[in-house]
Protein backbone atom coordinates (compact mmCIF):
# COMPACT_ATOMS: atom_id res chain seq x y z
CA UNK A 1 -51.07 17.08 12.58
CA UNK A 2 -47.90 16.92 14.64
CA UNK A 3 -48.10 15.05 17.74
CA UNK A 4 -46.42 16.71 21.23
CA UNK A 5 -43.13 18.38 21.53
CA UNK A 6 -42.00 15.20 24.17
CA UNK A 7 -42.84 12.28 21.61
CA UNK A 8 -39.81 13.29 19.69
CA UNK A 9 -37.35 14.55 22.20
CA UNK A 10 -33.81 12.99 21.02
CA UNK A 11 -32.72 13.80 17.80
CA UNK A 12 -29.30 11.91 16.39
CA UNK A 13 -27.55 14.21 13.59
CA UNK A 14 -24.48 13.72 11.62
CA UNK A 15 -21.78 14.79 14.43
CA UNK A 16 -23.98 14.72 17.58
CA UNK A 17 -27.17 13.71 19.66
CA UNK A 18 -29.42 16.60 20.82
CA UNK A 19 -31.93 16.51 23.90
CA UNK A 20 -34.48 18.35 24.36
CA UNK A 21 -33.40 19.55 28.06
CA UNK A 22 -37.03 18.81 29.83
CA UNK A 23 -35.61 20.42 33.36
CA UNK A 24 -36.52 23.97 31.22
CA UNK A 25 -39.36 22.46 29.08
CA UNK A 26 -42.06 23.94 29.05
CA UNK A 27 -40.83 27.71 29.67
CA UNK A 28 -37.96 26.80 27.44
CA UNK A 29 -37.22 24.68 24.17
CA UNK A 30 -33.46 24.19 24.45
CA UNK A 31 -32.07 21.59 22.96
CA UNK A 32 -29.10 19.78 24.46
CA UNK A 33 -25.67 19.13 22.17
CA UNK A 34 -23.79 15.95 23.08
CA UNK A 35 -20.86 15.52 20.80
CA UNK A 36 -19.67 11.98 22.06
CA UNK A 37 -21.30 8.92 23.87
CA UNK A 38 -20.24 10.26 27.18
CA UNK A 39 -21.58 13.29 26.74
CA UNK A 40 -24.82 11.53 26.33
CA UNK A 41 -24.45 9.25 29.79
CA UNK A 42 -24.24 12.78 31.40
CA UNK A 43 -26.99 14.38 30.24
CA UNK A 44 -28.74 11.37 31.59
CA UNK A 45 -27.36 11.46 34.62
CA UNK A 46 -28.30 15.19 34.74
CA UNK A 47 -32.01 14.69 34.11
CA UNK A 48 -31.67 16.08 30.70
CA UNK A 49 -34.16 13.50 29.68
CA UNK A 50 -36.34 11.52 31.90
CA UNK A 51 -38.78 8.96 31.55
CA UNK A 52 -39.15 6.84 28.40
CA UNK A 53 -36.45 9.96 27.05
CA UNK A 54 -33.10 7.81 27.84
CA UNK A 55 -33.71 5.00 26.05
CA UNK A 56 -34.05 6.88 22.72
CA UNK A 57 -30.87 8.69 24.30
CA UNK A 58 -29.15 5.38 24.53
CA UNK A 59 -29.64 4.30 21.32
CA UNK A 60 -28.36 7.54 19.71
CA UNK A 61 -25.61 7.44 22.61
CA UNK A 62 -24.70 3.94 20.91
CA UNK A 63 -24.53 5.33 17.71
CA UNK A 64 -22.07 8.10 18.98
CA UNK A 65 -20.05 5.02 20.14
CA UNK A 66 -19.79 2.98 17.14
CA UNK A 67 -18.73 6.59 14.99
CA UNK A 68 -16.07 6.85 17.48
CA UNK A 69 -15.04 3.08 17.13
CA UNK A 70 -15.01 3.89 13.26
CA UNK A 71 -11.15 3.42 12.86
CA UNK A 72 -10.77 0.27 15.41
CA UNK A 73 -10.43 -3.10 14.65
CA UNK A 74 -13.02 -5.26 15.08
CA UNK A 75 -11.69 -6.47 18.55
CA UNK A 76 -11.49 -2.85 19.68
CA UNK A 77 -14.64 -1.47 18.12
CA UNK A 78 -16.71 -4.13 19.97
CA UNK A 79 -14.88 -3.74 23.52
CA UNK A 80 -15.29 0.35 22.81
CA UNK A 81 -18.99 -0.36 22.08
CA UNK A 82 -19.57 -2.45 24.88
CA UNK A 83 -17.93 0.09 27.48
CA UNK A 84 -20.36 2.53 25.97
CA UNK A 85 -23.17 0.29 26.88
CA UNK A 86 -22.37 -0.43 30.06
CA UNK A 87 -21.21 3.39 30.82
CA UNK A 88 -25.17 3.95 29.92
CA UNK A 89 -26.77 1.39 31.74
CA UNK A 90 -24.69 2.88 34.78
CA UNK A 91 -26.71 6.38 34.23
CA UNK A 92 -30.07 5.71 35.91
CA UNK A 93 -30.18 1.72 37.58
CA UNK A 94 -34.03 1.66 38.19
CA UNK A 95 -35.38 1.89 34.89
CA UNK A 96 -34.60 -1.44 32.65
CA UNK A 97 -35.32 0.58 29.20
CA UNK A 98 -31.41 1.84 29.25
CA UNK A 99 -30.48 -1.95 30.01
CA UNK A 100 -32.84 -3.85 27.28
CA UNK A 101 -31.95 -1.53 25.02
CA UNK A 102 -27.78 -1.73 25.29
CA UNK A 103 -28.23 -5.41 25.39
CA UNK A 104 -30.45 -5.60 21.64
CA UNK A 105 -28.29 -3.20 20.00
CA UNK A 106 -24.80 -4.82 21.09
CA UNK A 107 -26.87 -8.32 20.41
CA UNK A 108 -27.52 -7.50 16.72
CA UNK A 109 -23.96 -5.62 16.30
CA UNK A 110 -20.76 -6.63 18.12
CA UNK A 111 -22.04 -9.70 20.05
CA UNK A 112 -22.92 -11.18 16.78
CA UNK A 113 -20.78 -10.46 14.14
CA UNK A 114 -17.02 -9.23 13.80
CA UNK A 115 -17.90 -5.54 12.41
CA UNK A 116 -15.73 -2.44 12.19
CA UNK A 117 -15.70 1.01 10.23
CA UNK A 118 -19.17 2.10 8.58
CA UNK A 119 -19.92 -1.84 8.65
CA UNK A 120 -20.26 -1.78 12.07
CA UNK A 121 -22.19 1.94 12.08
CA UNK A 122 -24.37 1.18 10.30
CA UNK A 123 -24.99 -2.00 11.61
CA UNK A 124 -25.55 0.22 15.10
CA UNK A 125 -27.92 2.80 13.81
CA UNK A 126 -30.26 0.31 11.96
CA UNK A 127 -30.17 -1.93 15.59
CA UNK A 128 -31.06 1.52 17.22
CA UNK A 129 -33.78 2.18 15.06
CA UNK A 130 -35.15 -0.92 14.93
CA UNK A 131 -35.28 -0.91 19.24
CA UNK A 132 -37.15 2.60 19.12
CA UNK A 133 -39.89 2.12 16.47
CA UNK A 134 -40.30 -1.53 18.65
CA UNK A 135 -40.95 0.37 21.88
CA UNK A 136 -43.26 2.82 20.12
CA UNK A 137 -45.62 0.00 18.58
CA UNK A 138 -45.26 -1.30 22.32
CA UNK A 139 -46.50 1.74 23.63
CA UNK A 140 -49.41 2.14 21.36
CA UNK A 141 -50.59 -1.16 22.23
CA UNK A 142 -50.42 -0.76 25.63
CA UNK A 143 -52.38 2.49 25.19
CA UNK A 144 -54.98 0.62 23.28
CA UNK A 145 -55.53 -1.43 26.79
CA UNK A 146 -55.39 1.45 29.04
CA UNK A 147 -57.80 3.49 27.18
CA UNK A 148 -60.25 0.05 27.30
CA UNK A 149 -60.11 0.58 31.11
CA UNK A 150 -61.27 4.30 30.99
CA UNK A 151 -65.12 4.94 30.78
CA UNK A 152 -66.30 7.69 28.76
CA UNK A 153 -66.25 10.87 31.21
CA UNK A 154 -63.22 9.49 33.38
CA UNK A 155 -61.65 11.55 35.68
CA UNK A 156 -57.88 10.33 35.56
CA UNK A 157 -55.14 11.56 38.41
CA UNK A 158 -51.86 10.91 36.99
CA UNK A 159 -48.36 10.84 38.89
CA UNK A 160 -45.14 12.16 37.70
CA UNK A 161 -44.50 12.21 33.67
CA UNK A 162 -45.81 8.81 31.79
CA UNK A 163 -44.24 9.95 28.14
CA UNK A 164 -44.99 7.55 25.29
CA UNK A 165 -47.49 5.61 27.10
CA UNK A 166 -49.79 8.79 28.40
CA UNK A 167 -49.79 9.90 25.03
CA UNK A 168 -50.73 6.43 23.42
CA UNK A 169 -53.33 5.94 26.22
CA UNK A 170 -54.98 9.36 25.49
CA UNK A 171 -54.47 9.12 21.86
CA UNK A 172 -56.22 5.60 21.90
CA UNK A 173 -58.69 6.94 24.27
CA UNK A 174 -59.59 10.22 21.41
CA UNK A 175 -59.83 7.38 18.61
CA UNK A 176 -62.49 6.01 20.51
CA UNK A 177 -64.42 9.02 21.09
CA UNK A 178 -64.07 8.86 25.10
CA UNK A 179 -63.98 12.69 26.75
CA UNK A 180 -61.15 12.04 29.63
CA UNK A 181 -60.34 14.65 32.13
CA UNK A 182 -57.08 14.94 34.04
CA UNK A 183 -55.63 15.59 37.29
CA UNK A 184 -52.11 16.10 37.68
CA UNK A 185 -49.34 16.20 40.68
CA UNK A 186 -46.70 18.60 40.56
CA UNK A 187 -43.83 15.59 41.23
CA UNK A 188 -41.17 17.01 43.05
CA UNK A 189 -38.26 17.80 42.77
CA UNK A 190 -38.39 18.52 38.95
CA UNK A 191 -41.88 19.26 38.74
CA UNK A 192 -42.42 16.82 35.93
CA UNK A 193 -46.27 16.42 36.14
CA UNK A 194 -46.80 20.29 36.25
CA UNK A 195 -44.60 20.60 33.50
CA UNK A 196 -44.38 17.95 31.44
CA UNK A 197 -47.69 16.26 31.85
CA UNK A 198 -49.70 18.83 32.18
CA UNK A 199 -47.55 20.92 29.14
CA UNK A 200 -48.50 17.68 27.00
CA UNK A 201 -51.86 17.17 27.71
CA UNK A 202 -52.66 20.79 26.68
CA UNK A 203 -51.24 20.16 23.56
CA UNK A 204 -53.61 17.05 23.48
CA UNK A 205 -56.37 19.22 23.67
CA UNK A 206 -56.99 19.14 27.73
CA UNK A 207 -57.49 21.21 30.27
CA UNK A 208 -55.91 19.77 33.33
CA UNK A 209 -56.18 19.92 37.01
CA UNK A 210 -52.89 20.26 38.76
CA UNK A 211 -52.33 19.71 42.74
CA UNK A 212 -49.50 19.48 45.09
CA UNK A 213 -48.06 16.20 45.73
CA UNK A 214 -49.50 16.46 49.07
CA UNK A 215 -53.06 17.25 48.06
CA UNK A 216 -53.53 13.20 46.29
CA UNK A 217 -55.80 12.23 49.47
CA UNK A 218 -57.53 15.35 49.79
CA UNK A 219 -58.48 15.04 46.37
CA UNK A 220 -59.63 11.52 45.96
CA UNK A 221 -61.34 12.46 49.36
CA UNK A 222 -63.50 14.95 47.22
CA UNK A 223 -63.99 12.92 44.43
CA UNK A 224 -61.75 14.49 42.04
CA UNK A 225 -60.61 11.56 40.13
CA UNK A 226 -62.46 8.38 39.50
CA UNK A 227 -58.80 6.21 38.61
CA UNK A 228 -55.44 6.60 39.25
CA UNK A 229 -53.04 6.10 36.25
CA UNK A 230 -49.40 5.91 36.62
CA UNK A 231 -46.64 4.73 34.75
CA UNK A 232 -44.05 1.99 36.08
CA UNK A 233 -40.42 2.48 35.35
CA UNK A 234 -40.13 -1.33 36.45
CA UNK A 235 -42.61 -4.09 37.04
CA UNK A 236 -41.35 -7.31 38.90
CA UNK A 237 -42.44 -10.76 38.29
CA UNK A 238 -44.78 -10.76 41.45
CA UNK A 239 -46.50 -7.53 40.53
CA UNK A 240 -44.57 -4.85 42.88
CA UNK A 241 -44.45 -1.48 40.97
CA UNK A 242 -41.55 0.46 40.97
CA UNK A 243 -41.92 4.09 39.73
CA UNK A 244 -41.69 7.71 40.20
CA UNK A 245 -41.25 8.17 44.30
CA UNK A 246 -44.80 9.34 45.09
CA UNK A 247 -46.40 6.56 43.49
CA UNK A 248 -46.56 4.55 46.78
CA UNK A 249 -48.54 7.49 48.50
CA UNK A 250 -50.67 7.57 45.62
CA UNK A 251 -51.37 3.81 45.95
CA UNK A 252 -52.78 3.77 49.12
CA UNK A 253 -54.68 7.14 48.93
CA UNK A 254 -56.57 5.44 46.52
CA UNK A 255 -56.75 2.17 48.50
CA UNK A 256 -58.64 4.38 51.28
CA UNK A 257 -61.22 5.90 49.20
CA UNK A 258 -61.72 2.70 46.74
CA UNK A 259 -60.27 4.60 43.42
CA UNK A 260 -58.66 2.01 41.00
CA UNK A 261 -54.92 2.28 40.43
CA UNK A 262 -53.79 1.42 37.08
CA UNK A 263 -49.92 0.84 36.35
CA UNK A 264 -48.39 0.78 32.59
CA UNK A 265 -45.27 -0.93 31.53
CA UNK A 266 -44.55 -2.55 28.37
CA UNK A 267 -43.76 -5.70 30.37
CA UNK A 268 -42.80 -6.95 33.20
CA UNK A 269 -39.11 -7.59 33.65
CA UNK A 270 -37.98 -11.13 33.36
CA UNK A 271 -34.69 -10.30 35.14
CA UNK A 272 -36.66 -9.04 38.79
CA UNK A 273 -38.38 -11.71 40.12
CA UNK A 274 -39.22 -9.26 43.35
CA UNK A 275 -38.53 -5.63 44.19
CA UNK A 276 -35.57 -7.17 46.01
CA UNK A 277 -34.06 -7.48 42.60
CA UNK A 278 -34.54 -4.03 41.30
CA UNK A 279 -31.75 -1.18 42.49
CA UNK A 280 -33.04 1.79 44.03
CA UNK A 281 -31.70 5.27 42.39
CA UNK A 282 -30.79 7.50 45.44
CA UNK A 283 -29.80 10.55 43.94
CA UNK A 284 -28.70 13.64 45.62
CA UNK A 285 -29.99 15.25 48.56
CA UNK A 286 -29.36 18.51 47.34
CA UNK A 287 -31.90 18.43 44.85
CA UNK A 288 -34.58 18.13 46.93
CA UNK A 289 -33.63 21.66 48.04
CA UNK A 290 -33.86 23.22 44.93
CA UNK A 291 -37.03 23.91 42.14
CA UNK A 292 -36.28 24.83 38.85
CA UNK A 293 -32.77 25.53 39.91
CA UNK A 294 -34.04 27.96 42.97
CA UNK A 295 -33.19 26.75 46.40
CA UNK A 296 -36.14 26.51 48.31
CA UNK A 297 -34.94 25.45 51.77
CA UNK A 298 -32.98 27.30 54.77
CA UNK A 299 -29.00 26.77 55.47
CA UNK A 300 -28.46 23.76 57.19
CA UNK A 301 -31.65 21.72 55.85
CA UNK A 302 -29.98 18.11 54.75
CA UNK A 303 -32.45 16.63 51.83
CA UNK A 304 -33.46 13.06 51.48
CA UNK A 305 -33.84 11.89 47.62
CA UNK A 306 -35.14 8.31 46.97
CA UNK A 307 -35.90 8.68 43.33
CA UNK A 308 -38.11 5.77 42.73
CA UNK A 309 -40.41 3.85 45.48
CA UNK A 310 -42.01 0.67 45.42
CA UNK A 311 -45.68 -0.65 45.54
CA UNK A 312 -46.69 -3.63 46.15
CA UNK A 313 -49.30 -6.15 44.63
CA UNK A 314 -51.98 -5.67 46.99
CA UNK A 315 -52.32 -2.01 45.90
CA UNK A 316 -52.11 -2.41 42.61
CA UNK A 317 -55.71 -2.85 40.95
CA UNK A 318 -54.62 -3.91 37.49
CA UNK A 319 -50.99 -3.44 35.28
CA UNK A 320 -51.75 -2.77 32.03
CA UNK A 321 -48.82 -3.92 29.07
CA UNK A 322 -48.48 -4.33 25.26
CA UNK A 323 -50.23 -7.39 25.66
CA UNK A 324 -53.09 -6.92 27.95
CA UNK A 325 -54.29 -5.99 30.95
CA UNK A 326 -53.31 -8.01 34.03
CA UNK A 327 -53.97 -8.67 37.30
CA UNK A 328 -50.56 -7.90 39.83
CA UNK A 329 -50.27 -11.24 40.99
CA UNK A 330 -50.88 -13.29 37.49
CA UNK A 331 -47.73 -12.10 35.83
CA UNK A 332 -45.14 -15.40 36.64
């Protein structure tokens, strides 16, 4: 049985990258053409692909770059390749998966040998391979530990869109014969729990609860959920979560009514010791004023768009990773 339409979302071909464009997803399957590596870092940018999504993009975007290196010397190639990288890691700050995975493919490929011509592409497309099926095993251990957490019967709120590690979590979760139900926030701007999540987890087999960003207290107040599950775009060294903004508010709603709130990264990044080390995406008010490419505010409004927030250790029940669960403020 095929798995869901968002596991396999970038797909590298012999003259381009396509991606699936997840700002129409579900109402629309439309797949994205980028031609060169550029085209790739804005399609990012764009929110063409979100979540987990840019990494695989970033790898293929790689790829792109070392086919249009294909004539340059050595020299050249690499210095192309490594403006590529750094082109992508400029795309989206918050998230380290664009970062760790520029810095393993030009590690195994120009940083370590003098490569050019198909040498050096193919060199770049088995690096980018070998960084995706790594994050995927990642995932599915880390899903293994999340499901552990989850009772049979579990009521689960989730926040924004948690990609490769929802699905491993609910997949693990099935293998062990565990019923889960699921409630899921809208997440504006894009909507990406009302469309992706919940899209997803009825293709898993669920029937999902969705609720306005605004409704999380109201519902934990009633007793709708029994854990909250996010993902974490970053975790630092001292246990503050960075993720989806909304994930704070979620926090302490369940804080005040005593609901566990669960975090999942792969692991935490060695390179932010604290949250004062992690860059904050602001991306454009304007956004804020639109859904689904509708405006949905008055002439004049002025939006505010932090794209990520931060929560700290003391609201953070457990973060779950490839290797384990783990209490926020064991992770140094």
């Amino acid at each position: 049985m095929s798995g869901p339409v968002l596991a396999d979302s970038v797909r590298l071909t012999d003259d381009a990258v396509e991606i699936l464009d997840r700002r129409v997803y579900p109402f629309e399957v439309r797949w994205v053409r980028c031609a060169t590596s550029e085209d790739v870092a804005v399609a990012i940018e764009r929110m063409v692909t979100q979540s987990s999504g840019p990494l695989f993009a970033t790898t293929a975007g790689l790829v792109l770059g070392a086919r249009e290196a294909r004539r340059d010397p050595p020299e050249e190639a690499a210095a192309r390749l490594r403006a590529v990288g750094a082109r992508l890691v400029a795309t989206r700050p918050t998230n380290n998966h664009i970062r760790d995975a520029v810095h393993a493919v030009l590690s195994a490929t120009v940083n370590a040998d003098e490569l050019a011509g198909n040498e050096l592409v193919a060199a770049v497309e088995a690096a980018a391979r070998a960084h995706d099926d790594g994050y995927r095993a990642r995932s599915a251990a880390l899903g293994e530990h999340a499901a552990s957490l989850l009772a049979d019967g579990t009521r689960v709120l989730t926040h924004c869109w948690a990609d490769a590690y929802l699905i491993a979590t609910v997949r693990a979760a099935q293998g062990a014969g565990k019923r889960l139900e699921f409630v899921c926030t809208e997440t504006r701007p894009y909507l990406q729990g009302a469309r992706l999540t919940a899209a997803t987890l009825v293709e898993m087999g669920y029937r999902p609860t969705l609720i306005a960003d605004g409704m999380v207290a109201a519902a934990l107040s009633d007793g709708l959920a029994d854990v909250a599950l996010t993902a974490a775009d970053r975790v630092t060294l001292d246990g503050h979560v960075i993720n989806k903004v909304g994930t704070l508010g979620v926090a302490l709603a369940a804080k005040a009514f005593g609901v566990p709130f669960y975090a999942l990264v792969d692991a935490p990044d060695p390179q932010a010791r604290t949250a004062a080390d992690v860059v904050i995406e602001r991306r454009d008010g304007d956004e804020v004023l639109h859904a689904r490419g509708v405006r949905t505010a008055a002439d004049g409004v002025i939006g505010y768009y932090p794209a990520f927030d931060v929560t700290p250790p003391d609201l953070v029940t457990r973060i779950v990773t490839e290797r384990g669960v783990h209490h926020p403020k064991e992770l140094s």
